[in-house]
N, C-alpha and C. Protein backbone atom coordinates (compact mmCIF):
# COMPACT_ATOMS: atom_id res chain seq x y z
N UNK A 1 53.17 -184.52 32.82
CA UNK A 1 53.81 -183.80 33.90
C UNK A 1 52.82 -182.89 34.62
N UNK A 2 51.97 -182.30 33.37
CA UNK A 2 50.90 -181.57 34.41
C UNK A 2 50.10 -182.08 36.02
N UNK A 3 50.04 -184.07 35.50
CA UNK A 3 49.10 -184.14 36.89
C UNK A 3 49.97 -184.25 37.95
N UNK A 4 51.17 -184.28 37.53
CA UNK A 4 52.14 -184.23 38.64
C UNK A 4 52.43 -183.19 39.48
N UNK A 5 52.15 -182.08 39.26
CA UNK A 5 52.61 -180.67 39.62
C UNK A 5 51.06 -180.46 40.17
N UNK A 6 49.98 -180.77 39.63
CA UNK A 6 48.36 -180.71 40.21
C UNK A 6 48.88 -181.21 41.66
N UNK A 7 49.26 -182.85 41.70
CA UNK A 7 49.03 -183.50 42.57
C UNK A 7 49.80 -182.81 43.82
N UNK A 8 51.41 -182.56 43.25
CA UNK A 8 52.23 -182.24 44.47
C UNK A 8 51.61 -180.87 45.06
N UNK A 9 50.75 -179.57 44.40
CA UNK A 9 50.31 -178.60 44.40
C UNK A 9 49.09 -179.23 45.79
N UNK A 10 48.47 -179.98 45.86
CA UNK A 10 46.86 -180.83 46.31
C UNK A 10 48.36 -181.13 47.90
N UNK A 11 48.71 -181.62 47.53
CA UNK A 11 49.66 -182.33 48.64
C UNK A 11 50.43 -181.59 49.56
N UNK A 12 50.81 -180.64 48.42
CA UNK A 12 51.11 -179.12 49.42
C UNK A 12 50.20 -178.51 50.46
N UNK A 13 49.10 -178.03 49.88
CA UNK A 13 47.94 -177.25 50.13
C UNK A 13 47.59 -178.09 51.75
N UNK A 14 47.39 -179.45 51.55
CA UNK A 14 46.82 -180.35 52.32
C UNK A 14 48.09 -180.24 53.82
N UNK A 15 49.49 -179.99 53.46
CA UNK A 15 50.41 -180.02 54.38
C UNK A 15 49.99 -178.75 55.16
N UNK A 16 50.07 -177.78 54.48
CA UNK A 16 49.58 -176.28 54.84
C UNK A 16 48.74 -175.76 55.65
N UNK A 17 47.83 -176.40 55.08
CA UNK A 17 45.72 -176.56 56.15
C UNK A 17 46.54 -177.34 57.31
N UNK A 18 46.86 -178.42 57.18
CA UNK A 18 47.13 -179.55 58.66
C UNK A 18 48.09 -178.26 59.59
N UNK A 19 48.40 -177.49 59.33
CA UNK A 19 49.39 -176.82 60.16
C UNK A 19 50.93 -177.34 61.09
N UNK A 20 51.23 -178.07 60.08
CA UNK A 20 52.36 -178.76 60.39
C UNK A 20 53.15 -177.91 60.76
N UNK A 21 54.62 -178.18 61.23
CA UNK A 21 55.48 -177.00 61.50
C UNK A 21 56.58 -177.81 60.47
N UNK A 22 56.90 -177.19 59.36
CA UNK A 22 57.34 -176.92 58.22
C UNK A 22 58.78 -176.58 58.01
N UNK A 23 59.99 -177.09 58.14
CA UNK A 23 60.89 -176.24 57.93
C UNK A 23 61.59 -176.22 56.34
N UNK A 24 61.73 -174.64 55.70
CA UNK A 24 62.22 -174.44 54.64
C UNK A 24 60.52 -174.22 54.09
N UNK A 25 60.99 -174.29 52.50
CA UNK A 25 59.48 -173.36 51.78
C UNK A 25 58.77 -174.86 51.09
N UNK A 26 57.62 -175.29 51.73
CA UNK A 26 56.75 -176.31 50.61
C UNK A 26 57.01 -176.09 49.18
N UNK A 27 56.70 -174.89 48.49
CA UNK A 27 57.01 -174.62 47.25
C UNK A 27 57.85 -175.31 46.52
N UNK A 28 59.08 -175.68 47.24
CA UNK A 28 60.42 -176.08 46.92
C UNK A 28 60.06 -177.47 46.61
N UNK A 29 58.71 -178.59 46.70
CA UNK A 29 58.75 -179.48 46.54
C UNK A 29 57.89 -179.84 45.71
N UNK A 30 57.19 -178.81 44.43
CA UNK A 30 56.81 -179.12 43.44
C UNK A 30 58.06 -179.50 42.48
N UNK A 31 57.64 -180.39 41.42
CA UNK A 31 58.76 -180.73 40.31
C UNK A 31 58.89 -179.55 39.65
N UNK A 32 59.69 -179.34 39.20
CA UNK A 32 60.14 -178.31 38.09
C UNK A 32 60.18 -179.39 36.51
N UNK A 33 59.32 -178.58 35.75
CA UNK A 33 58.95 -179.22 34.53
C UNK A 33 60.89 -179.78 33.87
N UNK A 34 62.12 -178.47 33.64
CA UNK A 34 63.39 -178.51 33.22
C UNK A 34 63.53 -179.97 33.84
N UNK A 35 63.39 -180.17 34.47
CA UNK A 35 63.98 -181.41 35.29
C UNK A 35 63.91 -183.05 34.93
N UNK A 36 62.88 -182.42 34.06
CA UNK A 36 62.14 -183.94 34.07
C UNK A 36 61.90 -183.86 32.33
N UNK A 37 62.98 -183.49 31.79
CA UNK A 37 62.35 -183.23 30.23
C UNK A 37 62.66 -184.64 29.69
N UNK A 38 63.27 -185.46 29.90
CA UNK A 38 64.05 -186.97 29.77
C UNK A 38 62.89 -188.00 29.89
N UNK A 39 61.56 -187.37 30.99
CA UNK A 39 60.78 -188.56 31.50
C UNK A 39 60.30 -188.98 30.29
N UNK A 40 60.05 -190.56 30.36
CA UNK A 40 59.28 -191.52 29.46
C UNK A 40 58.45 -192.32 30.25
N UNK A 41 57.02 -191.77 29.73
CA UNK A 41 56.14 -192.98 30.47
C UNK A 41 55.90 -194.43 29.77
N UNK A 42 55.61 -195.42 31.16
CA UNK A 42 55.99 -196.33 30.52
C UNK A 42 55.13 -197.23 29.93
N UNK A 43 54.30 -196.32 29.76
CA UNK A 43 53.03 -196.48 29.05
C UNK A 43 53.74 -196.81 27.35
N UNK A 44 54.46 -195.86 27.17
CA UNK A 44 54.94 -195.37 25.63
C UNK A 44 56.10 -196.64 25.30
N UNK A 45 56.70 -197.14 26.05
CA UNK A 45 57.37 -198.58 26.15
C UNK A 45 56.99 -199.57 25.01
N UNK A 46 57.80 -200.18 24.46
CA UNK A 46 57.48 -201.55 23.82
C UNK A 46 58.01 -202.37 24.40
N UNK A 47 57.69 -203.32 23.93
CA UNK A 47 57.80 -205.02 24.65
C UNK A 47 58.94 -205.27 25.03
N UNK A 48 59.63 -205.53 23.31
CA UNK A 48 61.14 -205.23 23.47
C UNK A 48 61.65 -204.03 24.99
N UNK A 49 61.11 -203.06 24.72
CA UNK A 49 61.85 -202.36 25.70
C UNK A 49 61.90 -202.35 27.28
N UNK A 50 60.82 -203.12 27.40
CA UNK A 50 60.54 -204.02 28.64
C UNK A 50 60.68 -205.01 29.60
N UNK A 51 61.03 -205.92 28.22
CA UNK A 51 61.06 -207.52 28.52
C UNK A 51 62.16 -207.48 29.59
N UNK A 52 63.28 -207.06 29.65
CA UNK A 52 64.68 -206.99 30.30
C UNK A 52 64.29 -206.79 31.97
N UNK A 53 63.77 -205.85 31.97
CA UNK A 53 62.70 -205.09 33.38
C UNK A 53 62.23 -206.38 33.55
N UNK A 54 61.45 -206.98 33.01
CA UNK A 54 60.27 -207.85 33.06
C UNK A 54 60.81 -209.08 33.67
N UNK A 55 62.32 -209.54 32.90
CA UNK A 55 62.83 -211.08 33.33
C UNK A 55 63.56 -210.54 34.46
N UNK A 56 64.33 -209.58 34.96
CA UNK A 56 65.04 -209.09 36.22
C UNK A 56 63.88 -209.41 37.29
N UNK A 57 62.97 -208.99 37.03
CA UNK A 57 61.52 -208.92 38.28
C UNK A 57 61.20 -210.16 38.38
N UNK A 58 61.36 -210.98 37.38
CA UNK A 58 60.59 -212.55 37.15
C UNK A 58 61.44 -213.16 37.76
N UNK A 59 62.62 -213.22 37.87
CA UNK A 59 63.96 -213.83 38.27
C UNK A 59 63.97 -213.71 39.86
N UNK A 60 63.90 -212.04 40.43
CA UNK A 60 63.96 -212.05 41.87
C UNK A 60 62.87 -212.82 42.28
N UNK A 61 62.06 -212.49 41.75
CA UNK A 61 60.30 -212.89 42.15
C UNK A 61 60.43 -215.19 42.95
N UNK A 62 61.54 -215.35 41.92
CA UNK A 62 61.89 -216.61 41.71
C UNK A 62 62.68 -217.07 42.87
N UNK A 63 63.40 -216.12 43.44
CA UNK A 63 64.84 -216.54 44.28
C UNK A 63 64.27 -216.23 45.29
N UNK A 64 63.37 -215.20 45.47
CA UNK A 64 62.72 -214.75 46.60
C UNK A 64 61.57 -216.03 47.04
N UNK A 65 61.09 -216.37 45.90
CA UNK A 65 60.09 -217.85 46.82
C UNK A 65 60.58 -218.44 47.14
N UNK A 66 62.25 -219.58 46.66
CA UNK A 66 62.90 -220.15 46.84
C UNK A 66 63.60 -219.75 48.20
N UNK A 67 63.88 -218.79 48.86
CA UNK A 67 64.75 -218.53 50.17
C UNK A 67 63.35 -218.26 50.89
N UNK A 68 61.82 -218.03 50.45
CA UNK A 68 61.23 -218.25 51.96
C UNK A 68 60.61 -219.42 51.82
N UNK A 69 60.50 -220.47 50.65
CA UNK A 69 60.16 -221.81 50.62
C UNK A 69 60.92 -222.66 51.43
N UNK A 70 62.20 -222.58 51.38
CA UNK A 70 63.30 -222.68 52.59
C UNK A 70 63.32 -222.39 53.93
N UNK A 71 62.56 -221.00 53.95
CA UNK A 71 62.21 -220.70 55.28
C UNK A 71 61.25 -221.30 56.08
N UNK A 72 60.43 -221.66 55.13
CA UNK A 72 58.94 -222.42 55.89
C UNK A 72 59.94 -223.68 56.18
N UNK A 73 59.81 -223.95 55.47
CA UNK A 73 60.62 -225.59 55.59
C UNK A 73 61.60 -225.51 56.98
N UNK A 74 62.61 -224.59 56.90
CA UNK A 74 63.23 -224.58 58.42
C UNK A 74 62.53 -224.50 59.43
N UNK A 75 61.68 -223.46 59.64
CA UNK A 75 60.32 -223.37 60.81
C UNK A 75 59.51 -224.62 61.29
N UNK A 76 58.91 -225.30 60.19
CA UNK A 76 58.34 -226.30 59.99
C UNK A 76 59.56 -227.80 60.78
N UNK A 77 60.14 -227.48 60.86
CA UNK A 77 61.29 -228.68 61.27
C UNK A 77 61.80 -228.13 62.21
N UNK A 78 61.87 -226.71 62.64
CA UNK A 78 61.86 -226.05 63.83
C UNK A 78 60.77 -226.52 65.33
N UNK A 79 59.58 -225.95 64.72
CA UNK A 79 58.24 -226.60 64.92
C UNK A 79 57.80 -227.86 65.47
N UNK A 80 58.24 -228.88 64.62
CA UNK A 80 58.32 -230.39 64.56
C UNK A 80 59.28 -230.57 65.52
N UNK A 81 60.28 -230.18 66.13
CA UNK A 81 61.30 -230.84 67.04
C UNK A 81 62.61 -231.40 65.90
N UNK A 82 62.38 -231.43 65.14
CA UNK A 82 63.09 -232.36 63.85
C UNK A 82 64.50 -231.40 63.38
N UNK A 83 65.53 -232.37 63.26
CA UNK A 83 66.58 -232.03 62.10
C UNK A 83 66.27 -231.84 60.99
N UNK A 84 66.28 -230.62 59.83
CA UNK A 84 65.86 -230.56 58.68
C UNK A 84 66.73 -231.60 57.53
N UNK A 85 66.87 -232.08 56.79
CA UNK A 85 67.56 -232.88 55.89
C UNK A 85 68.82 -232.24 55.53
N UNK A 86 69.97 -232.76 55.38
CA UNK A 86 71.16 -231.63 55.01
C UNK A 86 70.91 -231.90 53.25
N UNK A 87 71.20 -230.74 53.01
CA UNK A 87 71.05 -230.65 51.12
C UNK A 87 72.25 -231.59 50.75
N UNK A 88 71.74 -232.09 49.32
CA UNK A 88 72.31 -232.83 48.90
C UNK A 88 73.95 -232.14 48.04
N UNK A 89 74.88 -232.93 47.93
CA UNK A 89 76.43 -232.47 47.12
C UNK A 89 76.14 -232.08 45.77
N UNK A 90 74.64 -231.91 45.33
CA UNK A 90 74.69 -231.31 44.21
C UNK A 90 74.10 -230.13 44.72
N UNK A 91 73.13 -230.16 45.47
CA UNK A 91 72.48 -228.81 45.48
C UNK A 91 73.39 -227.47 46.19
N UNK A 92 74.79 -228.42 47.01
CA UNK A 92 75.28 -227.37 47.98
C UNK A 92 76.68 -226.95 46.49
N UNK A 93 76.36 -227.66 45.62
CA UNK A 93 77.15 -226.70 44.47
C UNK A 93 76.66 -226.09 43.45
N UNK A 94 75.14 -226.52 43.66
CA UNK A 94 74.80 -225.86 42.35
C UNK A 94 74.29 -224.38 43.27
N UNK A 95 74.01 -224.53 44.49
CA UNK A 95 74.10 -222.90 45.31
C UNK A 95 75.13 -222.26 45.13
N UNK A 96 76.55 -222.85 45.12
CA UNK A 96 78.15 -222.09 45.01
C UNK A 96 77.41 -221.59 43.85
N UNK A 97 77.62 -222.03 43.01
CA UNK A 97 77.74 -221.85 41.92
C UNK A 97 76.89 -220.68 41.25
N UNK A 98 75.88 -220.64 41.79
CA UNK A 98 74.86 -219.48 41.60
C UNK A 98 75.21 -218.12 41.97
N UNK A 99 75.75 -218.33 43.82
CA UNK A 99 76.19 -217.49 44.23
C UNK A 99 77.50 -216.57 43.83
N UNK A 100 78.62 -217.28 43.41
CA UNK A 100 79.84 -216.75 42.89
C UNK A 100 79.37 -216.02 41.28
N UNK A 101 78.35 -216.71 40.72
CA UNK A 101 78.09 -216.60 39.24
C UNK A 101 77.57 -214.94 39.42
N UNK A 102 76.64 -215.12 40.51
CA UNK A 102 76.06 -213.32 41.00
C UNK A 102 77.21 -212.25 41.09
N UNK A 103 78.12 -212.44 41.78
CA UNK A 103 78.75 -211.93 42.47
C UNK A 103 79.57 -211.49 41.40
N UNK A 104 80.14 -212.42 40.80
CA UNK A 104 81.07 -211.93 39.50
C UNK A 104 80.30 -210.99 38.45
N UNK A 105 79.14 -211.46 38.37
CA UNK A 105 78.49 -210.24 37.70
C UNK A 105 78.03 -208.81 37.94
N UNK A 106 78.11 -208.85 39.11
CA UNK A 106 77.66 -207.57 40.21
C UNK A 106 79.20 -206.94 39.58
N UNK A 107 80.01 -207.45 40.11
CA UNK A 107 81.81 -207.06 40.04
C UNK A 107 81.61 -206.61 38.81
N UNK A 108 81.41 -207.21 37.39
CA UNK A 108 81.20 -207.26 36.03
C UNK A 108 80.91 -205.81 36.07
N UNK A 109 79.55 -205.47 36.29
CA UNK A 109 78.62 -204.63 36.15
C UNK A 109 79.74 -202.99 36.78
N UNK A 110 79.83 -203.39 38.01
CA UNK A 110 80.41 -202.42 38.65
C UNK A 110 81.84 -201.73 37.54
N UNK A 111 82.63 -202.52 37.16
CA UNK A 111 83.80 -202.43 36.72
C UNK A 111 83.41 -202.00 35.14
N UNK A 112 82.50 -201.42 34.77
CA UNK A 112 81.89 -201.46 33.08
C UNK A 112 82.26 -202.53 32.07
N UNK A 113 82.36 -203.95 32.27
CA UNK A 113 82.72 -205.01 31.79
C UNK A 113 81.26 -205.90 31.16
N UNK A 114 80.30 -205.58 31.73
CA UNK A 114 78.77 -206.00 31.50
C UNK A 114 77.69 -204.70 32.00
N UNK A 115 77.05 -205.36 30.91
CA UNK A 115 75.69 -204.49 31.44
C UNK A 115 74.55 -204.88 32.16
């Protein structure tokens, strides 16, 4: 916590010199140590305690290439003058299917039914 309060202290100072016009007190935007007695760095983490973080990130990381791999592909047939291929009766359910599967879990989540 110390380099944190260094840094915001450096960041202050630096707002101060620039002569910004400031409203309310800089001061007010160092951390207060009480505040933060909970923090865990995640340095101190185990694997286990990670992995969860780790497959959530791996997962978007996944859906996110997939909707702009899609995107090129539309451009690209944009581009070309061309009709893109219509997806096939499996793929336009195995998308339902993904999609509703999200959605119910979002709902899940929201409603304390899943975590």
């Amino acid at each position: 916590m110390a380099w944190v309060e260094s840094r915001s202290r450096r960041l202050i100072d630096e707002v101060a010199a620039a002569g910004y016009d400031v409203v309310g007190d800089l001061d007010e935007l160092i951390p207060l140590q009480e505040e933060h007695t909970n923090y865990l760095s995640p340095t101190e983490l185990t694997e286990a305690d990670l992995a969860s973080a780790a497959i959530r990130a791996a997962t978007g990381l996944l859906k996110q290439s997939g909707r702009l791999r899609r995107r090129v592909a539309e451009l690209q047939h944009l581009a070309d003058g061309t009709k893109p291929p219509k997806p096939s009766l499996r793929a336009r359910w195995t998308e339902f299917y993904w999609r509703v599967r999200g959605r119910a879990g979002r709902v899940a989540r929201k409603l304390g039914l899943k975590r």
